[in-house]
C-alpha atoms as a PDB file:
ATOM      1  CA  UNK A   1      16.977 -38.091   6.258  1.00  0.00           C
ATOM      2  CA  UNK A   2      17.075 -39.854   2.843  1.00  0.00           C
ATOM      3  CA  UNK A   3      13.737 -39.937   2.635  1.00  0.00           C
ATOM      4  CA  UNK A   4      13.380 -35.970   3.463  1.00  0.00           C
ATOM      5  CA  UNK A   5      15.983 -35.409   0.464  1.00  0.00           C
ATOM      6  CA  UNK A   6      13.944 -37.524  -1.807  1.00  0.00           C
ATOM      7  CA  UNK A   7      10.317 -36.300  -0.914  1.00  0.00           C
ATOM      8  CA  UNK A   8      12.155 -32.819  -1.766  1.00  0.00           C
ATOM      9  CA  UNK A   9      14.118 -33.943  -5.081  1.00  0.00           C
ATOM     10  CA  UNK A  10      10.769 -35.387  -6.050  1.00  0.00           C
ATOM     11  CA  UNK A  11       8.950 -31.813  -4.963  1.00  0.00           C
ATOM     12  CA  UNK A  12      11.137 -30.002  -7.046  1.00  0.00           C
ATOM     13  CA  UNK A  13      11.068 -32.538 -10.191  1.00  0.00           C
ATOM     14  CA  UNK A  14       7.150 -31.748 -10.056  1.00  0.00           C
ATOM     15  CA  UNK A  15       7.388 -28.082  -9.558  1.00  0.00           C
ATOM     16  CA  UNK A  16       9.906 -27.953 -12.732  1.00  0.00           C
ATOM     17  CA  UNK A  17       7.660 -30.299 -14.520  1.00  0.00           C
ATOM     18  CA  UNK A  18       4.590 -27.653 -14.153  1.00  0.00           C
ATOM     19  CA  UNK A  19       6.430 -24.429 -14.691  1.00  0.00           C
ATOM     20  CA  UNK A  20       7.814 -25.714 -17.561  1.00  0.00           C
ATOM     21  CA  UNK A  21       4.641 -25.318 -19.243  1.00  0.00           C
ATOM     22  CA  UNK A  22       2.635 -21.976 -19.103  1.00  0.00           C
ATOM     23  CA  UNK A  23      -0.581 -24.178 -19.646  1.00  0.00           C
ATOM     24  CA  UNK A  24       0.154 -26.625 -16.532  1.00  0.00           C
ATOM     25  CA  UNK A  25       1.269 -23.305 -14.682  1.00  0.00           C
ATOM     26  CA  UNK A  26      -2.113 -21.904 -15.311  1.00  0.00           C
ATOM     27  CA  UNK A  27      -4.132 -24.900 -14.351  1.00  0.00           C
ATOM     28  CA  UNK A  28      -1.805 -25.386 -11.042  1.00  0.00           C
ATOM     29  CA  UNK A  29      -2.497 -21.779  -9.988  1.00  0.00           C
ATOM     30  CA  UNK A  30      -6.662 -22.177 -10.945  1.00  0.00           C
ATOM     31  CA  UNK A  31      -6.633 -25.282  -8.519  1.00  0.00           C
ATOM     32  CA  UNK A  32      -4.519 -23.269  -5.605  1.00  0.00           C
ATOM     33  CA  UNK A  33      -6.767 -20.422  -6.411  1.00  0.00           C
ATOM     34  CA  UNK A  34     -10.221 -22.573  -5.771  1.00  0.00           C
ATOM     35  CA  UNK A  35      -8.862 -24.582  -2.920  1.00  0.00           C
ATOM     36  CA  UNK A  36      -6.991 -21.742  -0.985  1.00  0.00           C
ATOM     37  CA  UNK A  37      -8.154 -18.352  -1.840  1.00  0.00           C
ATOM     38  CA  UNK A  38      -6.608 -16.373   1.268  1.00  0.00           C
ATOM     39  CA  UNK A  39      -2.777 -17.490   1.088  1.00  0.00           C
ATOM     40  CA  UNK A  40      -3.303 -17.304  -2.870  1.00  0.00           C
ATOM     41  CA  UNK A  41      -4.446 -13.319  -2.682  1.00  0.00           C
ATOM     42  CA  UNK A  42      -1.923 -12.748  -0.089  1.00  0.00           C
ATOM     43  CA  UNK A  43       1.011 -14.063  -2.046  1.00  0.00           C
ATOM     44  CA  UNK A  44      -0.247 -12.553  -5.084  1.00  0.00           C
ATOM     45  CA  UNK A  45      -0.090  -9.072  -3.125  1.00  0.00           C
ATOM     46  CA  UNK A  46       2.985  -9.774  -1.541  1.00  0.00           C
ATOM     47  CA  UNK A  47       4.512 -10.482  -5.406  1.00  0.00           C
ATOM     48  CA  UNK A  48       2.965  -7.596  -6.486  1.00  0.00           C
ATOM     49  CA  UNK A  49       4.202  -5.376  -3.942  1.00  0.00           C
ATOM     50  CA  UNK A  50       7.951  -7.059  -4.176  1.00  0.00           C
ATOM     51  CA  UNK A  51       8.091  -6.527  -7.757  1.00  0.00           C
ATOM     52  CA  UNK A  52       6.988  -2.890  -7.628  1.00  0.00           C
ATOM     53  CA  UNK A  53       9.696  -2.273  -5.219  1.00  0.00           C
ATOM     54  CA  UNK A  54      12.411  -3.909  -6.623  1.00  0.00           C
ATOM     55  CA  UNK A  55      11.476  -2.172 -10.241  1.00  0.00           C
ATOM     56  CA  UNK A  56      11.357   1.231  -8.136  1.00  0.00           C
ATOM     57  CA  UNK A  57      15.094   0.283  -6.854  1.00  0.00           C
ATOM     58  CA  UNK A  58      16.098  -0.484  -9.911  1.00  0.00           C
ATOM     59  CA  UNK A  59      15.129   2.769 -11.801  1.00  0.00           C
ATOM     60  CA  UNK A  60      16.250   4.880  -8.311  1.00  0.00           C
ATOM     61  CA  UNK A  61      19.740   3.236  -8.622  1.00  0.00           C
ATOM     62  CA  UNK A  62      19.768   3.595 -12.464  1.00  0.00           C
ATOM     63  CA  UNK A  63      18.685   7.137 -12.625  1.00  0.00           C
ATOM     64  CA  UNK A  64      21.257   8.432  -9.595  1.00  0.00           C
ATOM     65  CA  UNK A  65      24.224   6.424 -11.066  1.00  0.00           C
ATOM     66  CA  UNK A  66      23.961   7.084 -15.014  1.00  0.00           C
ATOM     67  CA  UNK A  67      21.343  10.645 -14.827  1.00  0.00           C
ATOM     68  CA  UNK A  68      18.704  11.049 -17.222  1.00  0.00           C
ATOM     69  CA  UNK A  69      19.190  10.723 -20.831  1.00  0.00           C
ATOM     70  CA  UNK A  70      16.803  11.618 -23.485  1.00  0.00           C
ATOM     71  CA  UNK A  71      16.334   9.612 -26.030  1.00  0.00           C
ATOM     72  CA  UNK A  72      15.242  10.799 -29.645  1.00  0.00           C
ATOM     73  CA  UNK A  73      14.288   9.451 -32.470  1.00  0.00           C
ATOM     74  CA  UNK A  74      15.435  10.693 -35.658  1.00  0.00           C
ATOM     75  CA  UNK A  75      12.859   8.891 -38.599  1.00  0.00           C
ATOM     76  CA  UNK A  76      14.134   9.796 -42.238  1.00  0.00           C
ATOM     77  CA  UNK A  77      11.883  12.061 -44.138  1.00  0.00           C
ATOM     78  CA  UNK A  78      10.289   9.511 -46.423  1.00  0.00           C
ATOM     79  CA  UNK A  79       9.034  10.760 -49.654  1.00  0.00           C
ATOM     80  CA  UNK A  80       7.181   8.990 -52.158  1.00  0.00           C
ATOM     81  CA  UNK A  81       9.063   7.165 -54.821  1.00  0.00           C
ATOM     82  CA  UNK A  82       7.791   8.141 -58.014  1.00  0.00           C
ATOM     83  CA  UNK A  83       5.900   5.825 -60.389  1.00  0.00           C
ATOM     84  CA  UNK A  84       8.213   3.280 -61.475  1.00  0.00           C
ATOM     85  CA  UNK A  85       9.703   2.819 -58.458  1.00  0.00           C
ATOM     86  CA  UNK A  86      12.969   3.741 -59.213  1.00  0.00           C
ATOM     87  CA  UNK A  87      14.799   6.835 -57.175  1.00  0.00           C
ATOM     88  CA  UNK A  88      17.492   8.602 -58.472  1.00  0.00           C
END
């Protein structure tokens, strides 16, 4: 059993040690994609797919609880300073 806790403490020292860098991340997920291309794809779409829903949720919940508000942006009329520089 104390070997099972280790193998897994030492599993999740190396998957902290790559995330931690996007440039590791990206070379970890080029080999996964080159040496398993199925469960890579799948995952991906599975992500995908979870993300999407949980965004659509999110807004659903957002919308129904608070109602839509429009927001509008009020920009200043700028007008050109005159030469100088200096307004009054």
């Amino acid at each position: 059993m104390i070997t099972v806790l280790l193998t897994l403490a030492v599993l999740a020292a190396v998957v902290c040690w790559v995330c931690a860098s996007p440039v590791r991340l990206a070379a970890a997920a080029g080999v996964l994609l080159v040496t398993h291309p199925a469960p890579t794809a799948a995952l991906t779409a599975v992500t995908a797919v979870a993300v999407t829903g949980a965004a659509g949720v999110l807004a659903y919940r957002l919308l129904r609880a608070e109602g839509w508000h429009l927001v509008t942006v009020q920009r200043p009329n700028l007008v050109p300073a005159p030469v100088g520089g200096v307004t009054a």
